[in-house]
Protein backbone atom coordinates (compact mmCIF):
# COMPACT_ATOMS: atom_id res chain seq x y z
CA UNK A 1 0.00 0.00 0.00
CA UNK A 2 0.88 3.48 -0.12
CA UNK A 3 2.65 2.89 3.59
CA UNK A 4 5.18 0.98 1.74
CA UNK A 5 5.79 3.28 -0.83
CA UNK A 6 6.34 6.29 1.29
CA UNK A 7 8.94 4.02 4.29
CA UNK A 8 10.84 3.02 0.54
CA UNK A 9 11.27 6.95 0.17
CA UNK A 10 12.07 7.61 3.65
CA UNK A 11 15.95 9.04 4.08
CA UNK A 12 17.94 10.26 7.19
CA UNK A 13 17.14 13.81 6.61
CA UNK A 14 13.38 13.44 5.99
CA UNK A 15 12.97 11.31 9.07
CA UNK A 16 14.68 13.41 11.32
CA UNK A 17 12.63 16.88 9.86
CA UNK A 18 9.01 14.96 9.52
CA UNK A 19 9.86 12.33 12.67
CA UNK A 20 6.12 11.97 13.39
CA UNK A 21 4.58 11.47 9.77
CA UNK A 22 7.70 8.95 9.07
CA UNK A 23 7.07 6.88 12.17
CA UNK A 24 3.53 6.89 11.16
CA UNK A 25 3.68 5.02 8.21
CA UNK A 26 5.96 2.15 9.81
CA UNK A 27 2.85 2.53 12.28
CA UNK A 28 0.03 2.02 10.22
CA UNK A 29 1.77 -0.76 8.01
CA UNK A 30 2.95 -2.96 10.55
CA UNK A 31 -0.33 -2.72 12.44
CA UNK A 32 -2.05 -3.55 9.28
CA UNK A 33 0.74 -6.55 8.32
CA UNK A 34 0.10 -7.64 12.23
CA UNK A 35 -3.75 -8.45 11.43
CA UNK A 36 -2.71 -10.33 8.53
CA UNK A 37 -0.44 -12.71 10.46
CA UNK A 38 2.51 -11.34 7.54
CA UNK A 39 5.44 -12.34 9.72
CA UNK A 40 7.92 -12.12 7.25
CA UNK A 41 7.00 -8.46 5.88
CA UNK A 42 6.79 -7.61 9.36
CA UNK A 43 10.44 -8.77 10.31
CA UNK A 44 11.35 -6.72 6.85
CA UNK A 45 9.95 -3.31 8.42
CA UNK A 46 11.26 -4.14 12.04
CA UNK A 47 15.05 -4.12 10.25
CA UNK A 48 14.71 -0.94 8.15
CA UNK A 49 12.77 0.26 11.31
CA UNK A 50 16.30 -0.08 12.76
CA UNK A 51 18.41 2.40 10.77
CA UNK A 52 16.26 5.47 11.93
CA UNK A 53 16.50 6.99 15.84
CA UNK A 54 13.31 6.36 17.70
CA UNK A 55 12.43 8.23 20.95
CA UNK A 56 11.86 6.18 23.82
CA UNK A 57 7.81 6.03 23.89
CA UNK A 58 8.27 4.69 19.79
CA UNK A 59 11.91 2.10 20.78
CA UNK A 60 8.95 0.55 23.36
CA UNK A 61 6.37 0.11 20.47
CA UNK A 62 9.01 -1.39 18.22
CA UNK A 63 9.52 -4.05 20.71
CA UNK A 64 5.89 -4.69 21.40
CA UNK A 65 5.55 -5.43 17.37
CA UNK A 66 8.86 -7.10 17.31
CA UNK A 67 7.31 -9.56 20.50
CA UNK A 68 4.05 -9.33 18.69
CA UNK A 69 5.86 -11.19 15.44
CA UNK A 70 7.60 -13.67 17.24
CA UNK A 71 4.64 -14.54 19.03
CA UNK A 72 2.71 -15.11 15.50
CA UNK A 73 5.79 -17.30 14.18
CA UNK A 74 5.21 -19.16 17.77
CA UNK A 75 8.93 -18.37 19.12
CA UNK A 76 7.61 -18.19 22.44
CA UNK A 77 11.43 -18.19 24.04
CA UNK A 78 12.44 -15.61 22.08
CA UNK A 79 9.94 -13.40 22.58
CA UNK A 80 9.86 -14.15 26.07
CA UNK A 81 13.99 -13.37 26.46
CA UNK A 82 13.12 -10.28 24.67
CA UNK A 83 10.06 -9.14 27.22
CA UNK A 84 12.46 -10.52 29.80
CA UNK A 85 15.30 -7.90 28.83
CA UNK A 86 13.36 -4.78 28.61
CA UNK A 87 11.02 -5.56 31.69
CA UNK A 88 14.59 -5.48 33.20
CA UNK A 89 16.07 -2.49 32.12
CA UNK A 90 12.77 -0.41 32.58
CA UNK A 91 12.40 -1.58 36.57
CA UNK A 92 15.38 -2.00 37.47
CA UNK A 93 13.87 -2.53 41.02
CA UNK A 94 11.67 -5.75 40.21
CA UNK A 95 13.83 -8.76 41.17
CA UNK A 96 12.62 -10.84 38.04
CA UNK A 97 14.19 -13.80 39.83
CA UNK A 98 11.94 -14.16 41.76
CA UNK A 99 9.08 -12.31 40.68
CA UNK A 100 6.14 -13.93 42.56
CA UNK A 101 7.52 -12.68 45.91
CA UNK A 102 7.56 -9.45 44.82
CA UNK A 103 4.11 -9.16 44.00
CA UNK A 104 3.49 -10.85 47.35
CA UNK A 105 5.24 -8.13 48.75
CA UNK A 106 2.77 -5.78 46.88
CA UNK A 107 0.12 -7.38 48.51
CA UNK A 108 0.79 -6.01 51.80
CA UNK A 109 2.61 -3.33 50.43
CA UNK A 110 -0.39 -1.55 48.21
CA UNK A 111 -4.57 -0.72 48.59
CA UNK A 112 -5.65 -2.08 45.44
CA UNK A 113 -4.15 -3.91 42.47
CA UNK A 114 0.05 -5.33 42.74
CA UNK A 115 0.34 -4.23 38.94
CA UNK A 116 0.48 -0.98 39.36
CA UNK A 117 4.27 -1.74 40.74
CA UNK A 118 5.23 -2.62 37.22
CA UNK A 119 2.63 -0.76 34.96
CA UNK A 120 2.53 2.85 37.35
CA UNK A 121 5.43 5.25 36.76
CA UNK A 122 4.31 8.79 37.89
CA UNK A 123 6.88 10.22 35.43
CA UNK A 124 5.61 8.76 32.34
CA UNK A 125 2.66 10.11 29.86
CA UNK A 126 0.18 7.76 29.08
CA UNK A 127 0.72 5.95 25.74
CA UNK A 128 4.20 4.83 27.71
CA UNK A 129 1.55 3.38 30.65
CA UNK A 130 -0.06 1.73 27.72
CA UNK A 131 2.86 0.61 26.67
CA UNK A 132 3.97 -0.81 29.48
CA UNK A 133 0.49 -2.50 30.51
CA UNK A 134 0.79 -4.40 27.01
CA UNK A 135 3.97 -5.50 27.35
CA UNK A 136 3.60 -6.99 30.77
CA UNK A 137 0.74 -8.54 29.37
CA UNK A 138 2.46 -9.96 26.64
CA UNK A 139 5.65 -11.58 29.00
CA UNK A 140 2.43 -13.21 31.22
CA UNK A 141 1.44 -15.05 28.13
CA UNK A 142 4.75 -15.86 26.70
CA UNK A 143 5.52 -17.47 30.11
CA UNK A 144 1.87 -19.19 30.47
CA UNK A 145 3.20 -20.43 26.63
CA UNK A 146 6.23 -21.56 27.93
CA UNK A 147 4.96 -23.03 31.69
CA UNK A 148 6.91 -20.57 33.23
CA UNK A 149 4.74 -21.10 36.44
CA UNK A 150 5.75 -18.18 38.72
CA UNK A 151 5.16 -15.14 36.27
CA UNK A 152 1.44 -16.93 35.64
CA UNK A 153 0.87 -16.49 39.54
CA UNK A 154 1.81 -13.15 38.76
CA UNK A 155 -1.57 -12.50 37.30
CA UNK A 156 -3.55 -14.30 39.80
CA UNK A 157 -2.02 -12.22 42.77
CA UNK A 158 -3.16 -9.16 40.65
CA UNK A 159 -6.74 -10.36 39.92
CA UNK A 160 -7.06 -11.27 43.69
CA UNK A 161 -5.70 -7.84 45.04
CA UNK A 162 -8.16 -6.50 42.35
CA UNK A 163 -11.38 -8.73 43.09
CA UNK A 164 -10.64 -8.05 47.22
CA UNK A 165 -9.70 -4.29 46.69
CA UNK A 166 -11.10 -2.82 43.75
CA UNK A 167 -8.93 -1.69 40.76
CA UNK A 168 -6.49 1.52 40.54
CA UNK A 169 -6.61 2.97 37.77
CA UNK A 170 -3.53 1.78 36.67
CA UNK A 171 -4.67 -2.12 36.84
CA UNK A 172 -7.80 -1.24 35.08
CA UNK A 173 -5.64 -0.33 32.16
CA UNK A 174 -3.54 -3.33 32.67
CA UNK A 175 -6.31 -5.66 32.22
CA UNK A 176 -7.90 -3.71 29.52
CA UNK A 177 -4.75 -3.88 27.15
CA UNK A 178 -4.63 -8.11 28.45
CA UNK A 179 -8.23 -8.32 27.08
CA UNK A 180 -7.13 -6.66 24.18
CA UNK A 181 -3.60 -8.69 23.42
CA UNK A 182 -5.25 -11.65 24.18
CA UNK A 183 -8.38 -11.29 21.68
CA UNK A 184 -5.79 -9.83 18.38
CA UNK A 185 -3.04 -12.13 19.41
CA UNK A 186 -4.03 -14.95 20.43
CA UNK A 187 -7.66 -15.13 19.51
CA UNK A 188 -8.84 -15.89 23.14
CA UNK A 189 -12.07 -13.98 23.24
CA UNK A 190 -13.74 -15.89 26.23
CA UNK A 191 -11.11 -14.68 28.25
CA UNK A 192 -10.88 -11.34 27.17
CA UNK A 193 -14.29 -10.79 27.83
CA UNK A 194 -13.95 -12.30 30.90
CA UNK A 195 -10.73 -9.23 31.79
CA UNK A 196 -12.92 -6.93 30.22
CA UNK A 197 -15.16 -7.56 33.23
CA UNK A 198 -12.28 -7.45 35.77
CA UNK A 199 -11.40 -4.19 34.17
């Protein structure tokens, strides 16, 4: 489509002068190569995607369509290593070791839900919150994918704390964007409606 056309003409100079429009078009194509389960043209974008400087709310939604991909090619490990990485890096503070204790610890340690200690950062705007609700979302599965048991319990402790306390509005958002990843990626619509409902 015309996307394609206009990332073939894209260049250095007219990224950096026209950052938003450029971005935009890797946007809309990818999103619309997602739906289509194109793996391969996605991949394609992700690399060119790579020669161009993204700012940090954009390097975030690069890796959720990078995850997104290898999810669709089923490369659960990888994509779960890759969640794994940049869960790390943005909280620093989570001991992803041993993960389940630390929610635990947010049990006692918060009113309402325990992901708002991974999805709340008072500094950020809100498409990074969104972005950091759908990635969280999308580790949960890789790991329920994978049997990863502990990160699963993750979720539980959260819907508990929810169910007992009522939501923030930071875990409402959480389990929004899980409805939503797992309905487009992994056509589970039961149980999105079902976190619709939490939410």
């Amino acid at each position: 489509g015309y996307q394609l056309q206009g990332i073939n003409a894209l260049n250095p100079d007219i990224w950096h002068k026209q950052y938003t429009r450029c971005f935009g078009l890797f946007d809309e194509a990818i999103t619309h190569l997602l739906l289509k389960e194109d793996s391969t043209q996605v991949a394609h974008l992700l690399n060119l995607l790579t020669q161009f400087r993204l700012n940090s709310a954009d390097k975030l939604k690069a890796v959720l369509w990078q995850v997104h991909n290898l999810t669709l090619q089923a490369q659960y490990q990888q994509a779960f290593n890759t969640e794994l990485t940049v869960v790390g890096a943005i909280f620093p503070e989570v001991d992803l070791d041993n993960i389940k204790q630390t929610y635990l610890q947010c049990e006692a340690d918060y009113p309402t839900s325990a992901i708002i200690d991974l999805a709340h950062r008072p500094f950020c705007d809100e498409s990074l919150h969104l972005h950091h609700c759908q990635l969280l979302s999308l580790l949960i599965n890789a790991a329920k994918e994978l049997s990863i048991v502990p990160l699963m319990q993750v979720l539980a402790v959260a819907i508990k704390l929810s169910l007992l306390r009522g939501n923030s509005t930071y875990a409402a958002q959480f389990f929004a964007q899980h409805a939503l990843i797992l309905a487009r990626v992994y056509q589970q619509y039961e149980s999105a409606f079902a976190f619709v409902n939490v939410a």
